[in-house]
C-alpha atoms as a PDB file:
ATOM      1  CA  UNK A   1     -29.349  32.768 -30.748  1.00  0.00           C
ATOM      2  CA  UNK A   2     -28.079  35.437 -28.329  1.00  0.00           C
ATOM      3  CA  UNK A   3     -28.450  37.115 -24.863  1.00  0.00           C
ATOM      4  CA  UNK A   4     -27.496  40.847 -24.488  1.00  0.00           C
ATOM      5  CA  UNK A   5     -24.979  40.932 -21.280  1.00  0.00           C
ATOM      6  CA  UNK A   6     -24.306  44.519 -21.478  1.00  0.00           C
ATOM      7  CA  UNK A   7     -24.834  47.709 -23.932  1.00  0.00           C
ATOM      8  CA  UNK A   8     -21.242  46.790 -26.109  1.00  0.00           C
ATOM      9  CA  UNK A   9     -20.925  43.084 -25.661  1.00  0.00           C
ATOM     10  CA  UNK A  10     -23.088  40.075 -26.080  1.00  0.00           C
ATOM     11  CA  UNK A  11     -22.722  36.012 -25.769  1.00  0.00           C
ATOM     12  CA  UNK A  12     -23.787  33.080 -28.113  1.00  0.00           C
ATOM     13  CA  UNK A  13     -25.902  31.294 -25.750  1.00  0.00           C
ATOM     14  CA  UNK A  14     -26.253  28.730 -28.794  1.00  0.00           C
ATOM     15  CA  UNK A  15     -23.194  27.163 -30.864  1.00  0.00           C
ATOM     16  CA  UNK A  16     -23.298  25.338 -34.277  1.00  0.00           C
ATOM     17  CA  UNK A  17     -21.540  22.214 -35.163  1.00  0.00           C
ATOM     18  CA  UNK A  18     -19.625  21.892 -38.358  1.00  0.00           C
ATOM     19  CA  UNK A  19     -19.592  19.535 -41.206  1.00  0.00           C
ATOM     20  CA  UNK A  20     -16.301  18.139 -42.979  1.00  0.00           C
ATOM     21  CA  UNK A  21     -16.152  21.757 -45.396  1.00  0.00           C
ATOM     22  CA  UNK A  22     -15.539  20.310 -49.134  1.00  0.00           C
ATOM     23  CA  UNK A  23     -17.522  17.106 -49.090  1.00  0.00           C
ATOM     24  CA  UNK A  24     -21.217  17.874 -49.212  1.00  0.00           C
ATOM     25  CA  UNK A  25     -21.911  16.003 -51.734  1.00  0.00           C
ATOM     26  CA  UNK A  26     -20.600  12.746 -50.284  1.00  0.00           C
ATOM     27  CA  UNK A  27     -22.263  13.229 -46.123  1.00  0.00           C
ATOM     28  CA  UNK A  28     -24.333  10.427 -46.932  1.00  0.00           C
ATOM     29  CA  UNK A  29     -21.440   7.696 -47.168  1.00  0.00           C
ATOM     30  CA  UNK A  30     -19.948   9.837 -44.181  1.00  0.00           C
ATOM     31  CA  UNK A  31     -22.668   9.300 -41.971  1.00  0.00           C
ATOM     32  CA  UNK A  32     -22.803   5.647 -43.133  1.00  0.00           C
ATOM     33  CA  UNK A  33     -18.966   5.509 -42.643  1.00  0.00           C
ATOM     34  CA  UNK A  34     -19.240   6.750 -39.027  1.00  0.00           C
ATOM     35  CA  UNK A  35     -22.013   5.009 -38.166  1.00  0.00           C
ATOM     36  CA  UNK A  36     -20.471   1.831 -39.117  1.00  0.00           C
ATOM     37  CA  UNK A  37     -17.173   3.065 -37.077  1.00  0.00           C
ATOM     38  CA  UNK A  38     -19.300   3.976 -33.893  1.00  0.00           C
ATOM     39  CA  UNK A  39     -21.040   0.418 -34.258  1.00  0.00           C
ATOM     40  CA  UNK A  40     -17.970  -1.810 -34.834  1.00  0.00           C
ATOM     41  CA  UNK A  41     -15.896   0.362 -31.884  1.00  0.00           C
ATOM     42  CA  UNK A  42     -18.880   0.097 -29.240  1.00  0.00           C
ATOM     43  CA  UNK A  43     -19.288  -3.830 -29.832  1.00  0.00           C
ATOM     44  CA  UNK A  44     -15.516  -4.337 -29.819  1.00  0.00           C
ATOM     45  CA  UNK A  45     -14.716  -2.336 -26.473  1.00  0.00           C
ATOM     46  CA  UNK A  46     -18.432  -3.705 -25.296  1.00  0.00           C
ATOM     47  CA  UNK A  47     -17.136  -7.428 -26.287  1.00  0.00           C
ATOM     48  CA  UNK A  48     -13.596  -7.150 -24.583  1.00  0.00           C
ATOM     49  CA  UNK A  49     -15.596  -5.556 -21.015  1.00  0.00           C
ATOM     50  CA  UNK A  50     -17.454  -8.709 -21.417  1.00  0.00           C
ATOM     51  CA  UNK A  51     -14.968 -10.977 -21.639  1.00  0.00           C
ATOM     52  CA  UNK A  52     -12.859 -10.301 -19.014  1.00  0.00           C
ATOM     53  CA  UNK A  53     -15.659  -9.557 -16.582  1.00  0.00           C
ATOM     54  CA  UNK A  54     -17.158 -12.942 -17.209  1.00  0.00           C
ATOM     55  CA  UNK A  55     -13.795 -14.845 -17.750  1.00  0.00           C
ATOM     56  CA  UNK A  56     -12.213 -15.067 -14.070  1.00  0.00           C
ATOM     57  CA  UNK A  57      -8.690 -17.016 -15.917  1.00  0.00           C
ATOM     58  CA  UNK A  58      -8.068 -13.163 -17.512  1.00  0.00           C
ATOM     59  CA  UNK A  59      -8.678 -11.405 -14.118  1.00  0.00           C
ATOM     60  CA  UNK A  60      -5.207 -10.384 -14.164  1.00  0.00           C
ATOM     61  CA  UNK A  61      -3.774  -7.193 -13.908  1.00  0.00           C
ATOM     62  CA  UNK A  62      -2.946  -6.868 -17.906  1.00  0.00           C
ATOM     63  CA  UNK A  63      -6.576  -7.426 -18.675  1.00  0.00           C
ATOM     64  CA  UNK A  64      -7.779  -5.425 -16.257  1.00  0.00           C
ATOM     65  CA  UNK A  65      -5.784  -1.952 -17.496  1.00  0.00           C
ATOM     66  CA  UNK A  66      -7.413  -3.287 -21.021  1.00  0.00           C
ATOM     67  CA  UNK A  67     -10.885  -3.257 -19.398  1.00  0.00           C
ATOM     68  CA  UNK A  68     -10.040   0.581 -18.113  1.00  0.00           C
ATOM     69  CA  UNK A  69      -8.532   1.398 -21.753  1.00  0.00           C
ATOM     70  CA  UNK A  70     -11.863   0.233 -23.383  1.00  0.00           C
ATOM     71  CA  UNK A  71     -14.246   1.685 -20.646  1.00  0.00           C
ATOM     72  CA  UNK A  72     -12.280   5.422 -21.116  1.00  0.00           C
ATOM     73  CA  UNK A  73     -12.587   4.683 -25.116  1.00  0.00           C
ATOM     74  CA  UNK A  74     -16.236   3.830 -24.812  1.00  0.00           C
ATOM     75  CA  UNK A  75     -16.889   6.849 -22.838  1.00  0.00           C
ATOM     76  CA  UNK A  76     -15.244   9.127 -25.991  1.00  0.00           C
ATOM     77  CA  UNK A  77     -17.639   7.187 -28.259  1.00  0.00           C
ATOM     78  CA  UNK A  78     -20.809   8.086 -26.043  1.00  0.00           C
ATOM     79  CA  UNK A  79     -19.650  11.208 -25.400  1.00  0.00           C
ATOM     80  CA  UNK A  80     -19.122  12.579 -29.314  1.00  0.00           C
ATOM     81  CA  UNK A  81     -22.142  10.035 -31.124  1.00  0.00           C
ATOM     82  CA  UNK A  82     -24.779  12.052 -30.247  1.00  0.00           C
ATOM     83  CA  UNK A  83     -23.546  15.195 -31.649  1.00  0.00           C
ATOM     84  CA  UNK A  84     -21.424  13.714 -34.875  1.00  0.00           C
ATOM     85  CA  UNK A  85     -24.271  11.284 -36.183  1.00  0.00           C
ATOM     86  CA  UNK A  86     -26.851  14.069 -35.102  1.00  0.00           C
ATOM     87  CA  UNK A  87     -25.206  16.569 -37.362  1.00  0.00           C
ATOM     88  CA  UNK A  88     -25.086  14.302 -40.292  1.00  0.00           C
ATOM     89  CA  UNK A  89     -28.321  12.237 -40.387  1.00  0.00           C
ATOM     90  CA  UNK A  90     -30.305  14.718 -39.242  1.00  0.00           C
ATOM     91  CA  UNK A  91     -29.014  18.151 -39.473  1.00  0.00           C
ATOM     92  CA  UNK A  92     -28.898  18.702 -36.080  1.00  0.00           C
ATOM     93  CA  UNK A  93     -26.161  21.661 -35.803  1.00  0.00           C
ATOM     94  CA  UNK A  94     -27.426  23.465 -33.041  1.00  0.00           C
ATOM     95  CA  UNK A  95     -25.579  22.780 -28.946  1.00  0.00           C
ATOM     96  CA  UNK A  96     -26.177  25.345 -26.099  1.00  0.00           C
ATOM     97  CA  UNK A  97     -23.165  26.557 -24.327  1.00  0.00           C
ATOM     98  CA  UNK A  98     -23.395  24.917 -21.035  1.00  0.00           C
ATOM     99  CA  UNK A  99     -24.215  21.585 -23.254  1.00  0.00           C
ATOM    100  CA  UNK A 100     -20.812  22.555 -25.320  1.00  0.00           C
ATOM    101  CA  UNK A 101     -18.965  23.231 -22.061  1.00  0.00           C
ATOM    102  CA  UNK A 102     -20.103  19.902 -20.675  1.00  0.00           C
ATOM    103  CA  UNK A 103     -19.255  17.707 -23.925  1.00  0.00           C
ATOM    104  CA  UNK A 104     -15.614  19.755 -23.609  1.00  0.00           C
ATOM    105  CA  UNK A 105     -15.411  18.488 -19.969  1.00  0.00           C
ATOM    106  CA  UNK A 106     -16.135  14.914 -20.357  1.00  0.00           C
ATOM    107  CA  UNK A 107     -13.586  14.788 -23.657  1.00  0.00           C
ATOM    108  CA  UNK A 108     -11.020  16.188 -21.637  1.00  0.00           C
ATOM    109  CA  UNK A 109     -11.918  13.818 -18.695  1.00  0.00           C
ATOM    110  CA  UNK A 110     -11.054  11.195 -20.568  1.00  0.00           C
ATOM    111  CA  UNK A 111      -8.851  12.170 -22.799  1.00  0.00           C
ATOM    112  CA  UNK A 112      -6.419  12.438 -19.382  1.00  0.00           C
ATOM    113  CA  UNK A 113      -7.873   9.893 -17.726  1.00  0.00           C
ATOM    114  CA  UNK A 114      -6.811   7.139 -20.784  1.00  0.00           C
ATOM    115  CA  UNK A 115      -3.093   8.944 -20.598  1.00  0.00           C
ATOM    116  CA  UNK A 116      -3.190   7.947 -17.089  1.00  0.00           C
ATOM    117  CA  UNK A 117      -3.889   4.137 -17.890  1.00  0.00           C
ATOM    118  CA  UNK A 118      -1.507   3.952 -20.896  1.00  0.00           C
ATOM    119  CA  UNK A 119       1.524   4.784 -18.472  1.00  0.00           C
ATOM    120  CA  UNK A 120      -0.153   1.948 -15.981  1.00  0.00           C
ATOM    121  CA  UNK A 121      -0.156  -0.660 -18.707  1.00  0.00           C
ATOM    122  CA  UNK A 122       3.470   0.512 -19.479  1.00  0.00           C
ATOM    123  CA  UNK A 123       4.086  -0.110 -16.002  1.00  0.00           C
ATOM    124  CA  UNK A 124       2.650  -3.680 -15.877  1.00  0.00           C
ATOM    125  CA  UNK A 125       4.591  -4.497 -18.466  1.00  0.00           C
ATOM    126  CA  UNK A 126       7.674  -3.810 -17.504  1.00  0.00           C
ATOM    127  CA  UNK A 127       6.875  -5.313 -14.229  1.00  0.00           C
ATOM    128  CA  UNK A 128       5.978  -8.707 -15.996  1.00  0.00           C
ATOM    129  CA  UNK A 129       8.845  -8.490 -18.136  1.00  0.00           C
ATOM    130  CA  UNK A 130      11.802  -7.374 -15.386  1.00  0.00           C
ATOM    131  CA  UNK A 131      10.411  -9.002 -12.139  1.00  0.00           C
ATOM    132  CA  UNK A 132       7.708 -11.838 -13.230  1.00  0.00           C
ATOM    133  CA  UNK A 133       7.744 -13.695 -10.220  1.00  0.00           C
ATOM    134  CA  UNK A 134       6.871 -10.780  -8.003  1.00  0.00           C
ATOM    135  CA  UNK A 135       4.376  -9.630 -10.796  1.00  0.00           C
ATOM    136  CA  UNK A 136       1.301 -11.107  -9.114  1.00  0.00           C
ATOM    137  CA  UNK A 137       2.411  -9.510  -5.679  1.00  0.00           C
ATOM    138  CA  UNK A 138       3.292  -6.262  -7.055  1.00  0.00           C
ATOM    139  CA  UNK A 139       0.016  -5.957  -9.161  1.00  0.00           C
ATOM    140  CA  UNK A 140      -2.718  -7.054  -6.578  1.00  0.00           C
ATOM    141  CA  UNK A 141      -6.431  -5.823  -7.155  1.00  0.00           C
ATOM    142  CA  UNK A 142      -6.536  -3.681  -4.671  1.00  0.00           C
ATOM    143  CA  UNK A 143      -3.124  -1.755  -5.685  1.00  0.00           C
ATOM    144  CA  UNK A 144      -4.630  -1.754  -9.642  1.00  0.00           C
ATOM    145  CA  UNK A 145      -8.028  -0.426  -7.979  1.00  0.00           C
ATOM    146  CA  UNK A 146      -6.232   2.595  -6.314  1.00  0.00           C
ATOM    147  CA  UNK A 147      -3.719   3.289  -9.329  1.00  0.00           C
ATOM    148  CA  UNK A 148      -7.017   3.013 -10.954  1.00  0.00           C
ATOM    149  CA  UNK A 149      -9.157   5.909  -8.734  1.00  0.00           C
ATOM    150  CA  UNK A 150      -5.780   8.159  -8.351  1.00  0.00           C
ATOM    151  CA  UNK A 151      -6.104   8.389 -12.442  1.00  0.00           C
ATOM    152  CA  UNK A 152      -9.595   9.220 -12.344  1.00  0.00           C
ATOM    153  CA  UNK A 153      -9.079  11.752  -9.392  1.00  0.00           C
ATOM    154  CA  UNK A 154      -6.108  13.662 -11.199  1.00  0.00           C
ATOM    155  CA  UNK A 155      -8.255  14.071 -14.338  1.00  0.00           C
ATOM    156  CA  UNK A 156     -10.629  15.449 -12.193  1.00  0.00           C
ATOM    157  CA  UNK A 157      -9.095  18.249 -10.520  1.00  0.00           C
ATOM    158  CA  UNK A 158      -7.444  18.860 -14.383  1.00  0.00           C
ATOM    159  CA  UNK A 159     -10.398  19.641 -15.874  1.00  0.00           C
ATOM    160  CA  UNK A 160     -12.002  21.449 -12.601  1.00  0.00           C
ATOM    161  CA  UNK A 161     -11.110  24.850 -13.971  1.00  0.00           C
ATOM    162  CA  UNK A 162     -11.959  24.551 -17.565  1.00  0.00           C
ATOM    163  CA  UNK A 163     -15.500  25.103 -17.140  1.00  0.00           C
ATOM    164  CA  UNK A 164     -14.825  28.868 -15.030  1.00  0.00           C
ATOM    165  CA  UNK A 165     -12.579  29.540 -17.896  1.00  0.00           C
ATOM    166  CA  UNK A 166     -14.888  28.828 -20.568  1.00  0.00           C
ATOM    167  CA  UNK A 167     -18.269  30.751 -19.060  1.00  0.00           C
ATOM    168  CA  UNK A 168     -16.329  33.763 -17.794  1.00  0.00           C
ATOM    169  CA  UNK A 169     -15.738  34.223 -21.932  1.00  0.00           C
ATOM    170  CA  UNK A 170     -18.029  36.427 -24.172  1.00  0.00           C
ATOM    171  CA  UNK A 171     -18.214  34.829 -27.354  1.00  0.00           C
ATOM    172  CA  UNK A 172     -19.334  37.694 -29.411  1.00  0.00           C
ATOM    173  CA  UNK A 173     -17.524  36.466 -32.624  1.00  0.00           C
ATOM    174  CA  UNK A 174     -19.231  33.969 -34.972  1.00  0.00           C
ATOM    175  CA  UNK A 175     -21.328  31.286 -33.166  1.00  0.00           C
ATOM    176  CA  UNK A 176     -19.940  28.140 -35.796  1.00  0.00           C
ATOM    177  CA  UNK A 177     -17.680  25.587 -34.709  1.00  0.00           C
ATOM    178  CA  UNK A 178     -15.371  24.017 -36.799  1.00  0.00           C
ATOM    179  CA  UNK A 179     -16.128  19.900 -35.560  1.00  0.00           C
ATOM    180  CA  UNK A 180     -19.029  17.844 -35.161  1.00  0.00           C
ATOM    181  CA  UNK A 181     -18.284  18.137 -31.703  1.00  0.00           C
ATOM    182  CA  UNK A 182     -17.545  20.428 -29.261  1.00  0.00           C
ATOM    183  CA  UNK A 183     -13.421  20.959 -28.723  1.00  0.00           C
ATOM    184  CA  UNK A 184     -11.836  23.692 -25.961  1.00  0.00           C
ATOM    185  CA  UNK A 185      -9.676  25.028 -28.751  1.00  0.00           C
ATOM    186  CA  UNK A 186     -12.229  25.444 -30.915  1.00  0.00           C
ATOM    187  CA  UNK A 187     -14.461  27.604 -28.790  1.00  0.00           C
ATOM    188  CA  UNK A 188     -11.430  30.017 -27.596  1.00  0.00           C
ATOM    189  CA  UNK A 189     -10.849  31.166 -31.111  1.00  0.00           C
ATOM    190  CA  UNK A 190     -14.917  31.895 -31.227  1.00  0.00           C
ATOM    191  CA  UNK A 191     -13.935  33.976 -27.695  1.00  0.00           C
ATOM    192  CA  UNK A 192     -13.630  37.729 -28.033  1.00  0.00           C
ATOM    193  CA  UNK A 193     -11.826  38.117 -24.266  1.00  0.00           C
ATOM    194  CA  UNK A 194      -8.411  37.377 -23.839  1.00  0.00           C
ATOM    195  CA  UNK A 195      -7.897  33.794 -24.116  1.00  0.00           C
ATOM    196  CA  UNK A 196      -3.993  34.231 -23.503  1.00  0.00           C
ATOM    197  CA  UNK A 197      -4.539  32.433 -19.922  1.00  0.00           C
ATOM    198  CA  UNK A 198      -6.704  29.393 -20.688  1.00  0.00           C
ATOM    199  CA  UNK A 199      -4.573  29.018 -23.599  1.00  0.00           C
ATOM    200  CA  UNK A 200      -1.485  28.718 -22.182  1.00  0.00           C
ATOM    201  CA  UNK A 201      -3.351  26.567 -18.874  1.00  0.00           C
ATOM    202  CA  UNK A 202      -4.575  24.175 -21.737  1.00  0.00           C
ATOM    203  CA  UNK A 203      -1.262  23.709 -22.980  1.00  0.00           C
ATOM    204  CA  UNK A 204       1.469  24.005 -19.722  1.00  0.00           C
ATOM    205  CA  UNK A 205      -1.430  20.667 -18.703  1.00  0.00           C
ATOM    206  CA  UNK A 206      -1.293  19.218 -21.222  1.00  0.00           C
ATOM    207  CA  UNK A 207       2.580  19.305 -21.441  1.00  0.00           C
ATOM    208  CA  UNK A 208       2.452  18.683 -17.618  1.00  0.00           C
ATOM    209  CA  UNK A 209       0.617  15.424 -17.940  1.00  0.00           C
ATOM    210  CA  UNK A 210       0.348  13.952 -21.073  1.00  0.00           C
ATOM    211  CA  UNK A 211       3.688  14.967 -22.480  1.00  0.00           C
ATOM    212  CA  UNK A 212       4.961  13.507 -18.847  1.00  0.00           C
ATOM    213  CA  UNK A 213       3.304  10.231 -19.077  1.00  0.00           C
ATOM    214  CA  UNK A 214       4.390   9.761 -22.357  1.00  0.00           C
ATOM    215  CA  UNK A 215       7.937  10.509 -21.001  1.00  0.00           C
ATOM    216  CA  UNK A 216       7.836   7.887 -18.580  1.00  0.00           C
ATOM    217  CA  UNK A 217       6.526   5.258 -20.989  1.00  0.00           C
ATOM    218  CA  UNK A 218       9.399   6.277 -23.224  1.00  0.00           C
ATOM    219  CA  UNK A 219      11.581   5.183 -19.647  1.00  0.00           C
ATOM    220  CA  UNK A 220       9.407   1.795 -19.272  1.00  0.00           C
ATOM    221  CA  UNK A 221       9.945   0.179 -22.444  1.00  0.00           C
ATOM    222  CA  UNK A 222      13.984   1.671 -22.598  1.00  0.00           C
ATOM    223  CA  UNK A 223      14.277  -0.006 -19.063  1.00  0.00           C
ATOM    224  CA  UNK A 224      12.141  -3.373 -20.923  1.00  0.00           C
ATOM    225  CA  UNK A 225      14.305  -3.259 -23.693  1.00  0.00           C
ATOM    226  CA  UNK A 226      17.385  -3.177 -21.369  1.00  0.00           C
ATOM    227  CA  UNK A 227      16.016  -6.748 -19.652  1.00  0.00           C
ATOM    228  CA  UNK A 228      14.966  -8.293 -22.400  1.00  0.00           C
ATOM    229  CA  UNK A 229      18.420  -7.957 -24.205  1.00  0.00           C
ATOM    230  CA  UNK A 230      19.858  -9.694 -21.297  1.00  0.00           C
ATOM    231  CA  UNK A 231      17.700 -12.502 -22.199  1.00  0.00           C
ATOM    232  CA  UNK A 232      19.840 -14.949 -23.459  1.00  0.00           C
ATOM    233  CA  UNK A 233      17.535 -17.367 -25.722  1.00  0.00           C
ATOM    234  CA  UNK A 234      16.485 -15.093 -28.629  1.00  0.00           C
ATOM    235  CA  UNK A 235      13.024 -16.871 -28.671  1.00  0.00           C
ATOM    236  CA  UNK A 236      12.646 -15.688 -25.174  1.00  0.00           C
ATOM    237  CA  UNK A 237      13.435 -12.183 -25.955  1.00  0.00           C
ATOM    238  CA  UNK A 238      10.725 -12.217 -28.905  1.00  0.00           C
ATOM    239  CA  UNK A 239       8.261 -13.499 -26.731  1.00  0.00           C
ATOM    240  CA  UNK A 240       8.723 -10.595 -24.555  1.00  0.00           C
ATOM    241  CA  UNK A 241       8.912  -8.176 -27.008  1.00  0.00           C
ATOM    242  CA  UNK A 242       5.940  -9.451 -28.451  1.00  0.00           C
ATOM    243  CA  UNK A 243       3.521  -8.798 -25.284  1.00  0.00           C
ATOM    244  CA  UNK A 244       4.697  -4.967 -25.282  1.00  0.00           C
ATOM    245  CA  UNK A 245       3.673  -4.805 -29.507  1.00  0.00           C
ATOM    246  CA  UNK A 246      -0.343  -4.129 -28.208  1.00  0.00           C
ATOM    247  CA  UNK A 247       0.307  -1.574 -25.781  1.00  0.00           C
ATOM    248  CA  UNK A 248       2.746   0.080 -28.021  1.00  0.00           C
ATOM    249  CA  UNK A 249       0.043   0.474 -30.544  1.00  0.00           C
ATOM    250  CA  UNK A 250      -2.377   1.819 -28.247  1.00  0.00           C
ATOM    251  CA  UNK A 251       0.097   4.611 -27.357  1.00  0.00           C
ATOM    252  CA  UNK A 252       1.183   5.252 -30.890  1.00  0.00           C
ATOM    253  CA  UNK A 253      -2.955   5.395 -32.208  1.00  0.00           C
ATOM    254  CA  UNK A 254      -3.455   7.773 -29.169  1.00  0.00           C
ATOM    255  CA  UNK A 255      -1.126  10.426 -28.598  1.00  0.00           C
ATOM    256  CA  UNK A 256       0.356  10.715 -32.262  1.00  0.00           C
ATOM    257  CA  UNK A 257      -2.864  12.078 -33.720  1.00  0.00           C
ATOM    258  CA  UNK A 258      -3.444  14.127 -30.394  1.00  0.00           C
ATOM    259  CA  UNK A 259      -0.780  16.047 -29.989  1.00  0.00           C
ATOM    260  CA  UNK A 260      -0.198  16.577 -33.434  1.00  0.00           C
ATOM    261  CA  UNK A 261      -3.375  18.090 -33.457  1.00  0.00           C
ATOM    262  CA  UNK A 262      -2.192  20.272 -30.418  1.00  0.00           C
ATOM    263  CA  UNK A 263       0.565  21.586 -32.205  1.00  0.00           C
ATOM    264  CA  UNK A 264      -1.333  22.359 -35.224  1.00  0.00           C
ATOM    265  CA  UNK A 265      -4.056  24.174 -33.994  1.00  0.00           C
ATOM    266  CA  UNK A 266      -1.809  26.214 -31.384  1.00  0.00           C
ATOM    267  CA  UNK A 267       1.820  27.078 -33.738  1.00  0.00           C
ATOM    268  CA  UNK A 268       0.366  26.778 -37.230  1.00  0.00           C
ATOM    269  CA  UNK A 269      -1.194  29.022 -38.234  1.00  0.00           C
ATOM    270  CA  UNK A 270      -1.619  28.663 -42.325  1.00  0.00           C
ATOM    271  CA  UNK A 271      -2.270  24.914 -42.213  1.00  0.00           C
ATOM    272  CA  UNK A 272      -5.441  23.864 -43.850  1.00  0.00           C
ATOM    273  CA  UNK A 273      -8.519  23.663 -41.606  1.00  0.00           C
ATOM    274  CA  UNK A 274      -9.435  20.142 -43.779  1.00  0.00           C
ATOM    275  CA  UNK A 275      -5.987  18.792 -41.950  1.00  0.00           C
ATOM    276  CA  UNK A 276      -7.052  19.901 -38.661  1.00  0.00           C
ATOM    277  CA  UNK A 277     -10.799  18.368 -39.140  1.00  0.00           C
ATOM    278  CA  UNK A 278      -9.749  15.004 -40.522  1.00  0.00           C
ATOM    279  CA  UNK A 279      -6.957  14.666 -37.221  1.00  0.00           C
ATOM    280  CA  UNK A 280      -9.640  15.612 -34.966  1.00  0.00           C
ATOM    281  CA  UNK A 281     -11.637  12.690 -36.136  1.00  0.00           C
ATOM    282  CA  UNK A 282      -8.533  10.413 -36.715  1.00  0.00           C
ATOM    283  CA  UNK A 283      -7.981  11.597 -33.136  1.00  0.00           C
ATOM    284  CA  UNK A 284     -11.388  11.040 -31.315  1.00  0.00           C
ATOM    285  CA  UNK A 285     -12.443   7.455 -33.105  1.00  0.00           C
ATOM    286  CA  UNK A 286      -9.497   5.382 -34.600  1.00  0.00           C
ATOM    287  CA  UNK A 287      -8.176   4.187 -31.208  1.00  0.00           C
ATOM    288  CA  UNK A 288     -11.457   3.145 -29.712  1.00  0.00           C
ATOM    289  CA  UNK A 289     -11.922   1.364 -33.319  1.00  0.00           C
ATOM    290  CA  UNK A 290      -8.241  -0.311 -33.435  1.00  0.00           C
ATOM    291  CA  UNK A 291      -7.615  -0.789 -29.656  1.00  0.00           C
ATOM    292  CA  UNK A 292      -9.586  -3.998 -29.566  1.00  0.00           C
ATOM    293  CA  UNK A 293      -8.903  -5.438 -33.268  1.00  0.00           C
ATOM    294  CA  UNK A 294      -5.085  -4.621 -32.029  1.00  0.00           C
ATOM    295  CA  UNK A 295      -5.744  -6.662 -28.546  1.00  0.00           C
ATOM    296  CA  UNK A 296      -8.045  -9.199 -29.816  1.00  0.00           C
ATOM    297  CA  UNK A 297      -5.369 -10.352 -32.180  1.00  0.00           C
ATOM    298  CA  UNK A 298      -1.959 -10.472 -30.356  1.00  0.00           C
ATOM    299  CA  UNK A 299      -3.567 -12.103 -27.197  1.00  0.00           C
ATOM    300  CA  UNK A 300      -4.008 -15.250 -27.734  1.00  0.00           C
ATOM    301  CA  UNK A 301      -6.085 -16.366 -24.471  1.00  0.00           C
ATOM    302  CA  UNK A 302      -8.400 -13.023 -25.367  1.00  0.00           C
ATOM    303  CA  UNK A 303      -8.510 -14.180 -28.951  1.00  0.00           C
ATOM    304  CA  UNK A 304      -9.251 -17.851 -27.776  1.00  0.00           C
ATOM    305  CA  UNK A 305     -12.475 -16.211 -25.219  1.00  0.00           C
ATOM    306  CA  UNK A 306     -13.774 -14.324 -27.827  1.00  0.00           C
ATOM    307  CA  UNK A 307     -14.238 -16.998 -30.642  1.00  0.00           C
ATOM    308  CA  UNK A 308     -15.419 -19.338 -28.139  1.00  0.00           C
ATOM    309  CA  UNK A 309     -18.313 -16.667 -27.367  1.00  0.00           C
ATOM    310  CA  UNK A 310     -18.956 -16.527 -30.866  1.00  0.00           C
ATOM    311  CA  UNK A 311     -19.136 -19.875 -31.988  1.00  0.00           C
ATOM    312  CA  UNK A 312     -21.466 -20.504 -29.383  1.00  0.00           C
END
């Protein structure tokens, strides 16, 4: 379970994963319950790819951000199964480090990465809504495909220092995490070095990016609300309003949970570790469960695709 590093100090070279503390009695219906929300959020994001890949009419540039939402989404659910269903069917509590470091990356990858395409689909709306007949000029594939790789790049060279944060560390406190996966703030309390620096890193970035992205979505739907009250037919303003209600869900279902879970862990300190569990989860699986119930409902031509698919 541990390596000696030097005569006073040693490292957990193996971590163990947490159950929800409280509810042993019931993990049976909570490893049905997430095995049933893995299942249903995999076939809805897998459905959606599908669609639009095989439907040229929705190769547009609103259904292509949706096709990067639900590949970033599926990527959390791959990322996290192993580890959460693991844990609860099988008992299977036990990660290395370097796995735990890894799983922290690729979360974090993401978890940046899906910011990144929230402010794009912001962006496309307001660029449908404000300018529509320059929409299809503005948005051309090649512009969404570098918007696209500039997302993925900046997440990147985010995360690139996490890992030489996190193995420089000697966790010589106890070895059990507090999820059913592995989380960055979770393993710096575990740390007994001084975690002051990746702390604050974690948090200045996350501030830096997230909190800015969701800043400039705040701008993009002021700025849409600003055109579409110039609308003069009221029907015409609803319809407008009513392409934005999707997106605005996404970005509610993401970052709410998130950074309340930030704030949390980081300024409150008395708060009940149950609360912190529960908004991890809430955090990591209800958007890649809603995000395509949400879309699949308010888009009509995406609704239209998808029942056609099944009722073949």
């Amino acid at each position: 379970m541990m390596s000696d590093v030097n005569d006073t100090s040693f490292t957990h070279t193996v971590f163990l994963l947490a159950m929800i503390p409280g509810l042993e009695d019931a993990h049976l219906w909570i490893s049905i319950s997430f095995s049933l929300i893995y299942a249903i959020a995999i076939v809805g994001n897998s459905v959606i790819l599908f669609i639009i890949k095989t439907d040229r009419s929705l190769h547009e540039p609103m259904y292509i951000f949706l096709s990067m939402l639900a590949t970033t989404d599926l990527g959390f659910l791959i990322a996290t199964m192993p580890t959460t269903l693991g844990i609860y069917f099988f008992n299977f509590r036990q990660i290395s480090l370097h796995s735990c470091i890894f799983q922290v990356n690729f979360v974090a990858f993401l978890l940046y990465t899906e910011s990144a395409v929230l402010l794009l689909m912001a962006f496309d709306r307001f660029i449908a809504i404000s300018n529509p007949l320059r929409y299809a000029s503005i948005l051309t594939l090649p512009r969404i495909a570098k918007l696209g790789l500039v997302s993925v790049l900046r997440a990147l060279a985010i995360i690139v220092p996490v890992p030489l944060f996190l193995r420089q560390f000697q966790y010589c406190r106890a070895n059990v995490l507090s999820h059913s996966y592995c989380r960055m703030e979770d393993m710096l309390k575990l740390a007994c070095s001084d975690i002051r620096p990746s702390s604050m890193y974690g948090l200045i970035i996350k501030t830096l990016t997230m909190g800015m992205d969701l800043l400039l979505i705040f701008i993009s739907y002021v700025m849409i609300l600003k055109t579409v009250l110039s609308i003069a037919s009221q029907a015409e303003c609803l319809r407008a309003l009513n392409t934005c209600v999707s997106h605005l869900c996404a970005v509610l279902l993401f970052y709410v949970p998130e950074f309340s879970l930030s704030v949390i862990t980081r300024f409150v300190k008395d708060t009940s570790p149950l609360l912190r569990i529960l908004l991890s989860y809430v955090s990591l699986l209800v958007p890649p469960l809603m995000n395509p119930i949400v879309y699949s409902v308010k888009s009509k031509p995406l609704r239209a695709r998808i029942m056609k698919v099944f009722i073949k």
